[in-house]
PDB file of N, CA and C in Angstrom:
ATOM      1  N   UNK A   1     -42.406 -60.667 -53.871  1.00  0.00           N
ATOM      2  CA  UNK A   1     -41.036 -60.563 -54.319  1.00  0.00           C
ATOM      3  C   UNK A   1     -41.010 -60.781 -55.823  1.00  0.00           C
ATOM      4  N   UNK A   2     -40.600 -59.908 -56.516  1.00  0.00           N
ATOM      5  CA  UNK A   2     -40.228 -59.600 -58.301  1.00  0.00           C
ATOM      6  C   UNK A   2     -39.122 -60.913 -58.555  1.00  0.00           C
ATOM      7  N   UNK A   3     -39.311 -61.365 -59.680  1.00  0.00           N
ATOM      8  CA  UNK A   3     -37.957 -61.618 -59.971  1.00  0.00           C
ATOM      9  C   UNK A   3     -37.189 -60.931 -60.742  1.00  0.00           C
ATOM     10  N   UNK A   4     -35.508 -61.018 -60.583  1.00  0.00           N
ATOM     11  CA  UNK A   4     -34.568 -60.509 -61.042  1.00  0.00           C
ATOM     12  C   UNK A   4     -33.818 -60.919 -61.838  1.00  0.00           C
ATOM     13  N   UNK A   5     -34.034 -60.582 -62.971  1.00  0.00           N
ATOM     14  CA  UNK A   5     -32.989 -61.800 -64.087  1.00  0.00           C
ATOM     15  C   UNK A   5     -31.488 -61.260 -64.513  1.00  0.00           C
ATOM     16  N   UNK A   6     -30.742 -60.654 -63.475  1.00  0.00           N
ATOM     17  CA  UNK A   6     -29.625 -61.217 -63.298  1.00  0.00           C
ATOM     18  C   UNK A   6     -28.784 -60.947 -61.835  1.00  0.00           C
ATOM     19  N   UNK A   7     -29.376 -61.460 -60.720  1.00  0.00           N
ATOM     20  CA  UNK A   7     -28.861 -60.920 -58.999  1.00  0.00           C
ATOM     21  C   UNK A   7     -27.660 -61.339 -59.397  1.00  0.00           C
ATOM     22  N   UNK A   8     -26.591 -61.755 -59.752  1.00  0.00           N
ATOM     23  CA  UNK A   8     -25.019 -62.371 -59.135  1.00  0.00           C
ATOM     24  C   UNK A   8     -24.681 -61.557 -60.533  1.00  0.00           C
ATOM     25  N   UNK A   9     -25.165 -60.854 -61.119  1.00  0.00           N
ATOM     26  CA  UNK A   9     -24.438 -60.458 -62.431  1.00  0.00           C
ATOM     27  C   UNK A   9     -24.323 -58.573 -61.941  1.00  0.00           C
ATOM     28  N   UNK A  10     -25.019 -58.169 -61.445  1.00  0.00           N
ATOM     29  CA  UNK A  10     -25.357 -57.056 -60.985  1.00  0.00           C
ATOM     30  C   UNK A  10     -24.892 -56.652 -59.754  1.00  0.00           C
ATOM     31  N   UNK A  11     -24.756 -57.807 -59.146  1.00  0.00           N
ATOM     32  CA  UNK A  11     -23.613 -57.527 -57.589  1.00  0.00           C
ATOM     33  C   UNK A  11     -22.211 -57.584 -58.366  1.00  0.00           C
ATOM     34  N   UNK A  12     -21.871 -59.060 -58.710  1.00  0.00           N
ATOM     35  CA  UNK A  12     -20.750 -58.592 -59.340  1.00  0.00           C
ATOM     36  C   UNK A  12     -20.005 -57.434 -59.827  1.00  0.00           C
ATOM     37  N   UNK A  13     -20.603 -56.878 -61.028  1.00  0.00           N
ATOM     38  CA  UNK A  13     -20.725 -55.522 -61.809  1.00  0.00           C
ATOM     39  C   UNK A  13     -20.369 -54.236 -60.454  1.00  0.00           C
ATOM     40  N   UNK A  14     -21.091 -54.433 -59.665  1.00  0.00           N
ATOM     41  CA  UNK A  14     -20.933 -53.471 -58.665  1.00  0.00           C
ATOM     42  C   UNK A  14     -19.356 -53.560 -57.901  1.00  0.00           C
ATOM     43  N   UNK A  15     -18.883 -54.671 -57.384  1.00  0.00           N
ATOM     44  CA  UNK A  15     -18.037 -55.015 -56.897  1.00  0.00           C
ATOM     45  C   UNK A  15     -16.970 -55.185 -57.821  1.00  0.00           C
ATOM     46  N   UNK A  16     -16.938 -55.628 -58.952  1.00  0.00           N
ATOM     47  CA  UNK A  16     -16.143 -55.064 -59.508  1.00  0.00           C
ATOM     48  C   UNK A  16     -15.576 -53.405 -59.966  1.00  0.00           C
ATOM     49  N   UNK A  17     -16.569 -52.715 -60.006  1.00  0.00           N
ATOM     50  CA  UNK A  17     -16.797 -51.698 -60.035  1.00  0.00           C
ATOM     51  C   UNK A  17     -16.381 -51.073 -58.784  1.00  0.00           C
ATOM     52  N   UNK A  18     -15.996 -51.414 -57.422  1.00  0.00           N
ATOM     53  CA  UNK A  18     -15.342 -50.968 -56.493  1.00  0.00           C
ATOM     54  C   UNK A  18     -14.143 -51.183 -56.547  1.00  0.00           C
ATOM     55  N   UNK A  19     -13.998 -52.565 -56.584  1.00  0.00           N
ATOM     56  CA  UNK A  19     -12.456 -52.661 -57.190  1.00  0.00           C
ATOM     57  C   UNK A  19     -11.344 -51.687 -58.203  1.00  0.00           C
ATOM     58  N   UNK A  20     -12.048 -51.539 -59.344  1.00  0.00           N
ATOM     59  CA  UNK A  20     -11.537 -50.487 -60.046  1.00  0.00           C
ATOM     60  C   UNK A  20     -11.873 -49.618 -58.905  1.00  0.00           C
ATOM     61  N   UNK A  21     -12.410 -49.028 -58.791  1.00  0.00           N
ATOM     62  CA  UNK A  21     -12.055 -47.077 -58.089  1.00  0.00           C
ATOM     63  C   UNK A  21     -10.844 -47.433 -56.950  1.00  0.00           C
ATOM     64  N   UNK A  22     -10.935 -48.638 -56.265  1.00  0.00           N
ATOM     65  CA  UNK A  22      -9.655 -48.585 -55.677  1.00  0.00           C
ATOM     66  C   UNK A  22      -8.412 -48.364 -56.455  1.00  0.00           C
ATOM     67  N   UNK A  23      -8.379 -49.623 -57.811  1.00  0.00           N
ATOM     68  CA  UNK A  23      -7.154 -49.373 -58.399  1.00  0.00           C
ATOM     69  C   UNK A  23      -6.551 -47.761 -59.311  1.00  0.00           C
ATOM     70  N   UNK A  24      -8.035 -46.951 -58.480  1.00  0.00           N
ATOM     71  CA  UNK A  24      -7.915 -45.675 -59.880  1.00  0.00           C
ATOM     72  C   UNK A  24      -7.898 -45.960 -61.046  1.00  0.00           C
ATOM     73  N   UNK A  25      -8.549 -47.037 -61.643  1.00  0.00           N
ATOM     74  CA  UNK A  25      -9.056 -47.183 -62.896  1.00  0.00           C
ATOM     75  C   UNK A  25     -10.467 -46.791 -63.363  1.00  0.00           C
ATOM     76  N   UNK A  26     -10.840 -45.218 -63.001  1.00  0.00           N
ATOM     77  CA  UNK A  26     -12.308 -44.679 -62.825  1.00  0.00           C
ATOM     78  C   UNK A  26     -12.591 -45.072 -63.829  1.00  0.00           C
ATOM     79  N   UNK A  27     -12.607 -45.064 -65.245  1.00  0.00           N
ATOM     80  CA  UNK A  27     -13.352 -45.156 -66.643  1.00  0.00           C
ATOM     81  C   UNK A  27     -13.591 -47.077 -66.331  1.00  0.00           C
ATOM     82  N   UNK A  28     -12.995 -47.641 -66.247  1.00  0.00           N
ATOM     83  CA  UNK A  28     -13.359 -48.778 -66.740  1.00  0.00           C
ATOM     84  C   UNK A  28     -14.423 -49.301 -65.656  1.00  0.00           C
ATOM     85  N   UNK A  29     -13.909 -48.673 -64.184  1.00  0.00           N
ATOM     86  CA  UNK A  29     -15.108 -48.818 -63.070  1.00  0.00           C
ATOM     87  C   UNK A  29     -16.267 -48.581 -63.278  1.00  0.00           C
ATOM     88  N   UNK A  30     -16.509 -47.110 -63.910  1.00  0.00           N
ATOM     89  CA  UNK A  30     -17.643 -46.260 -64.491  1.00  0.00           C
ATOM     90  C   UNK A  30     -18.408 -46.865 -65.153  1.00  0.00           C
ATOM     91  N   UNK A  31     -17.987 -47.848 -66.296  1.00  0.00           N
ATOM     92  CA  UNK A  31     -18.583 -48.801 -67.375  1.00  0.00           C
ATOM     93  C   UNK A  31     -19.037 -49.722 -66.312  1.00  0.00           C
ATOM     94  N   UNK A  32     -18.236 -50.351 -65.451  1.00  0.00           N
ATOM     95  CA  UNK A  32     -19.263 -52.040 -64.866  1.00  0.00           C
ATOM     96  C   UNK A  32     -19.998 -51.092 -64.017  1.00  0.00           C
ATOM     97  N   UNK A  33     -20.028 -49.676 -63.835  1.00  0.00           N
ATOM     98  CA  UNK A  33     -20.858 -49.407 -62.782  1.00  0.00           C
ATOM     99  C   UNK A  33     -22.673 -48.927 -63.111  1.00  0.00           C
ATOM    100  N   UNK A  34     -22.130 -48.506 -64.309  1.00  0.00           N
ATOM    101  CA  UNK A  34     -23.250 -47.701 -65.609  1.00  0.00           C
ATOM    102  C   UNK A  34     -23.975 -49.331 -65.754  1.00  0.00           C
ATOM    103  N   UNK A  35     -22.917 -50.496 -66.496  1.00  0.00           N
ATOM    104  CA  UNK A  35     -24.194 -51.563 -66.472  1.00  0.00           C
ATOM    105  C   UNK A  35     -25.235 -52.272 -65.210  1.00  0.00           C
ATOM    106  N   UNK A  36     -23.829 -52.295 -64.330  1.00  0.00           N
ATOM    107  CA  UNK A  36     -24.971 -52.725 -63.285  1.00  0.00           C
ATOM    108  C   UNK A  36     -26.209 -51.760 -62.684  1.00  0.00           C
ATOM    109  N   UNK A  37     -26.149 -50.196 -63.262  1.00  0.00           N
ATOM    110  CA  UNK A  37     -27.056 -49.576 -63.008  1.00  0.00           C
ATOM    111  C   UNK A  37     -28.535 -49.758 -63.832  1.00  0.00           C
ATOM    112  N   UNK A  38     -27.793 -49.903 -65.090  1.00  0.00           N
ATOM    113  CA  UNK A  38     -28.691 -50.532 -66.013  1.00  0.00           C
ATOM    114  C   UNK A  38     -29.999 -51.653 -65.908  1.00  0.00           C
ATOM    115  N   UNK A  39     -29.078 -52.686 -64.962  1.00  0.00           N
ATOM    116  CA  UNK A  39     -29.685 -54.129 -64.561  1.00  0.00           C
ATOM    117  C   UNK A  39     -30.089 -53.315 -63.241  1.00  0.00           C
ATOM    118  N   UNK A  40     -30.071 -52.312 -62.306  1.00  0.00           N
ATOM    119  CA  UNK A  40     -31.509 -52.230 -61.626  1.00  0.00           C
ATOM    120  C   UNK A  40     -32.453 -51.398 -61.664  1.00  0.00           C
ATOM    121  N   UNK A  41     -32.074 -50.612 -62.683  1.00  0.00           N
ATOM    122  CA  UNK A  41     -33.673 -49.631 -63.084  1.00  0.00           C
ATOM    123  C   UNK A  41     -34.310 -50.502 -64.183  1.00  0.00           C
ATOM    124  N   UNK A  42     -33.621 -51.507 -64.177  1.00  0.00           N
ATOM    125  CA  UNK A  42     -34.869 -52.368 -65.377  1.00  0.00           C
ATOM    126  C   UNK A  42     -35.648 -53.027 -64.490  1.00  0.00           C
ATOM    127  N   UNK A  43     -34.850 -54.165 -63.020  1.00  0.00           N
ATOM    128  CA  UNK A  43     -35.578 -54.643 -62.594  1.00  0.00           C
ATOM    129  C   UNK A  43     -36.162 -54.041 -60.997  1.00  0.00           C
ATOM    130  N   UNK A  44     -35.678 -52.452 -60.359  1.00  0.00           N
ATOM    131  CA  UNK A  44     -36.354 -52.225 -59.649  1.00  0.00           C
ATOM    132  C   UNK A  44     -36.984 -50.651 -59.679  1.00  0.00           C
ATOM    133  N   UNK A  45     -36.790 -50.298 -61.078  1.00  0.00           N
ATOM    134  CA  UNK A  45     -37.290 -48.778 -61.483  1.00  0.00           C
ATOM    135  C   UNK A  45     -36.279 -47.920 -60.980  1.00  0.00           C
ATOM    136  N   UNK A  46     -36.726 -46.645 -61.851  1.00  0.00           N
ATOM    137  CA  UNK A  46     -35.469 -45.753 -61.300  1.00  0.00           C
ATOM    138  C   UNK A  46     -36.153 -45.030 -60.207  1.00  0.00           C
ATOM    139  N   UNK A  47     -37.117 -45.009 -59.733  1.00  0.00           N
ATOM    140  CA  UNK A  47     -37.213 -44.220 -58.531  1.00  0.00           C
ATOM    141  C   UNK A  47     -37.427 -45.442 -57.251  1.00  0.00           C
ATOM    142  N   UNK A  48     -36.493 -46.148 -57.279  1.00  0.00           N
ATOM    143  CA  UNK A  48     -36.530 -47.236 -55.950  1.00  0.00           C
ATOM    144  C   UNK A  48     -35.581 -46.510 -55.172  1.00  0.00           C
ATOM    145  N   UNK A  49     -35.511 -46.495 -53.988  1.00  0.00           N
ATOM    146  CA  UNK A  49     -34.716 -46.263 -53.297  1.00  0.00           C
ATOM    147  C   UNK A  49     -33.297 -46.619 -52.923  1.00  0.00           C
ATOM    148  N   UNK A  50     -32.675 -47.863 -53.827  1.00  0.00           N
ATOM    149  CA  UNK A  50     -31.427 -48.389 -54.018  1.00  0.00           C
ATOM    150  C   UNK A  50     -31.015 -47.564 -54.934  1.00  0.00           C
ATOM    151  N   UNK A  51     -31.890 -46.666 -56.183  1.00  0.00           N
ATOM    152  CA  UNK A  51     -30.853 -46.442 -56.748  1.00  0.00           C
ATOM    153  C   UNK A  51     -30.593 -45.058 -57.203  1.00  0.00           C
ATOM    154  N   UNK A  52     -30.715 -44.210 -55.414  1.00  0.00           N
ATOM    155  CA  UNK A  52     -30.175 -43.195 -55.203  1.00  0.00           C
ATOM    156  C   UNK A  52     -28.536 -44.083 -54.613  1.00  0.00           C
ATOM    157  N   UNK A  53     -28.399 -44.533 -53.762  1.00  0.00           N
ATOM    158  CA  UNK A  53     -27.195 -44.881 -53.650  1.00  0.00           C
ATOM    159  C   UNK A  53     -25.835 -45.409 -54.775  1.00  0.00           C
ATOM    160  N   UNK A  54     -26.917 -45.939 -55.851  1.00  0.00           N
ATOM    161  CA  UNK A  54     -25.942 -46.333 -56.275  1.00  0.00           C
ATOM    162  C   UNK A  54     -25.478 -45.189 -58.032  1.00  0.00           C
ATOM    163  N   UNK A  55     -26.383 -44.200 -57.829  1.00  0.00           N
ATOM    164  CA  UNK A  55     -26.235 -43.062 -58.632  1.00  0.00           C
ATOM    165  C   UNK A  55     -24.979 -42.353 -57.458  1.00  0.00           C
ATOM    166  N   UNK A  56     -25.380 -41.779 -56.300  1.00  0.00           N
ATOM    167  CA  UNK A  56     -24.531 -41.462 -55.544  1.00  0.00           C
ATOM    168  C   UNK A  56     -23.006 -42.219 -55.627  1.00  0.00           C
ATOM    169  N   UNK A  57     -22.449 -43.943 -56.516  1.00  0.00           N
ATOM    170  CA  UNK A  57     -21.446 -44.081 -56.379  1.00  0.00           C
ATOM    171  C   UNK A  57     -20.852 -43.997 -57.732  1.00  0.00           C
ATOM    172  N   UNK A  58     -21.927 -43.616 -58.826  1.00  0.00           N
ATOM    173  CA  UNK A  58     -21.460 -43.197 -59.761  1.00  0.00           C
ATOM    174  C   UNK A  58     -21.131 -41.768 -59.807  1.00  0.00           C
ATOM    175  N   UNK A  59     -21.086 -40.548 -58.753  1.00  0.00           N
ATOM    176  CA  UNK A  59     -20.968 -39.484 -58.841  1.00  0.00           C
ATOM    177  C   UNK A  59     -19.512 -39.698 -58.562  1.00  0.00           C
ATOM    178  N   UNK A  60     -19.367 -40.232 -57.427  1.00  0.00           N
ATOM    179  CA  UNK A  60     -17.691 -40.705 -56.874  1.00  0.00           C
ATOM    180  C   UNK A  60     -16.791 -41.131 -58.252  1.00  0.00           C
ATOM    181  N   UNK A  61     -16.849 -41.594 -59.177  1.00  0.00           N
ATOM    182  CA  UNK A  61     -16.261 -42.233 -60.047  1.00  0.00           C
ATOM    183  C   UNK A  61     -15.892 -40.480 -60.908  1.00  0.00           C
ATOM    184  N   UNK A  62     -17.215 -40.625 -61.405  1.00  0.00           N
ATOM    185  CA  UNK A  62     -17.091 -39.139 -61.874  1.00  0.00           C
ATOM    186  C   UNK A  62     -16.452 -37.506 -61.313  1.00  0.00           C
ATOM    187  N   UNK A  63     -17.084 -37.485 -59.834  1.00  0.00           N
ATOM    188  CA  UNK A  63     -15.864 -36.588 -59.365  1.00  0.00           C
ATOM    189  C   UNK A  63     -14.337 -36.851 -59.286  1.00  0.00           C
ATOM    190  N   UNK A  64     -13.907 -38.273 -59.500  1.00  0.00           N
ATOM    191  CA  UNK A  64     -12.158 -38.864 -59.212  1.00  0.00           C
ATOM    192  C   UNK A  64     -11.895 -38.439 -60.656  1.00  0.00           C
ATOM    193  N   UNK A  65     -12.755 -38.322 -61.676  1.00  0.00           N
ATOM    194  CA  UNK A  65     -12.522 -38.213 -62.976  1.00  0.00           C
ATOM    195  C   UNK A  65     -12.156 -36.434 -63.047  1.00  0.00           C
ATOM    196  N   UNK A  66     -12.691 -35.686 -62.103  1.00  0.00           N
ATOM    197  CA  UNK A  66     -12.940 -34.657 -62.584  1.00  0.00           C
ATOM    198  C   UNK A  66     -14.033 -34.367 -64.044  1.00  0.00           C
ATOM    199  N   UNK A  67     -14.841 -35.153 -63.666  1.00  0.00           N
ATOM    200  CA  UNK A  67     -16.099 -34.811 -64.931  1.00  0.00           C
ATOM    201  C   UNK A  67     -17.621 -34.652 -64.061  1.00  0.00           C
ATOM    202  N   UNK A  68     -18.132 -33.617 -64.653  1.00  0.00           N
ATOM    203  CA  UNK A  68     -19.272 -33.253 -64.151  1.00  0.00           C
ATOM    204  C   UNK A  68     -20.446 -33.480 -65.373  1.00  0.00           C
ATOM    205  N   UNK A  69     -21.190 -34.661 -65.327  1.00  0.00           N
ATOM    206  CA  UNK A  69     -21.913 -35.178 -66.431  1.00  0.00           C
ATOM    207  C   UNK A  69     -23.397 -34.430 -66.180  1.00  0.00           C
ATOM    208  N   UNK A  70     -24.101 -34.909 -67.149  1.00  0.00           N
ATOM    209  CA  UNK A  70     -25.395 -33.848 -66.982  1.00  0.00           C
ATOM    210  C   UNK A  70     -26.294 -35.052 -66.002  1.00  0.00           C
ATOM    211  N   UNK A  71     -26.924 -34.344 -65.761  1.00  0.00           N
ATOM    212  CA  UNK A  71     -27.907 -35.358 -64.799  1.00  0.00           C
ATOM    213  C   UNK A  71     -28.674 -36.129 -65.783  1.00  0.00           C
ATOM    214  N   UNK A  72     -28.482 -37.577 -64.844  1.00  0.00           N
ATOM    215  CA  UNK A  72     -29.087 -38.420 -65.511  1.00  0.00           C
ATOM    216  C   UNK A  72     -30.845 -38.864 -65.549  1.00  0.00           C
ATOM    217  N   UNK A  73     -31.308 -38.928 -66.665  1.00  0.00           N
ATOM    218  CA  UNK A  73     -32.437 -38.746 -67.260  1.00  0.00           C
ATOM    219  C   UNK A  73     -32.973 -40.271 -67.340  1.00  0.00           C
ATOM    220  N   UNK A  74     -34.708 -40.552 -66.839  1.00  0.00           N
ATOM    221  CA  UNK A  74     -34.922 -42.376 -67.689  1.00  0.00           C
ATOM    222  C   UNK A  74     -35.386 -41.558 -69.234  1.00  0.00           C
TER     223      UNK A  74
END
């Protein structure tokens, strides 16, 4: 088991980040959702298997936006 230098900062981020898309506040969701994506391709790479899902909930943000961004690149 890796350690993770920040688990409760990165759930958070996420969950907050649900919160907004409920309130239809996509942009500001998008941002805690982009960092907490941040905090797990640092600590579990981008080809882990968590973080197809959580690219998949940044597409949701982005389709409510009506924006079609370019695919994301490490």
């Amino acid at each position: 088991m890796g350690f993770i230098a920040h688990p409760p900062m990165d759930e958070s981020l996420d969950t907050l980040a649900d919160i907004r898309y409920l309130q239809k506040r996509y942009r500001e969701g998008e941002t805690l959702l982009n960092r907490a994506l941040n905090i797990w391709e640092k600590n579990l790479g981008p080809d882990h298997p968590a973080m197809a899902l959580a690219l998949a909930n940044l597409a949701w943000f982005n389709s409510a936006q009506k924006n079609i961004p370019r695919p994301r690149t490490s």
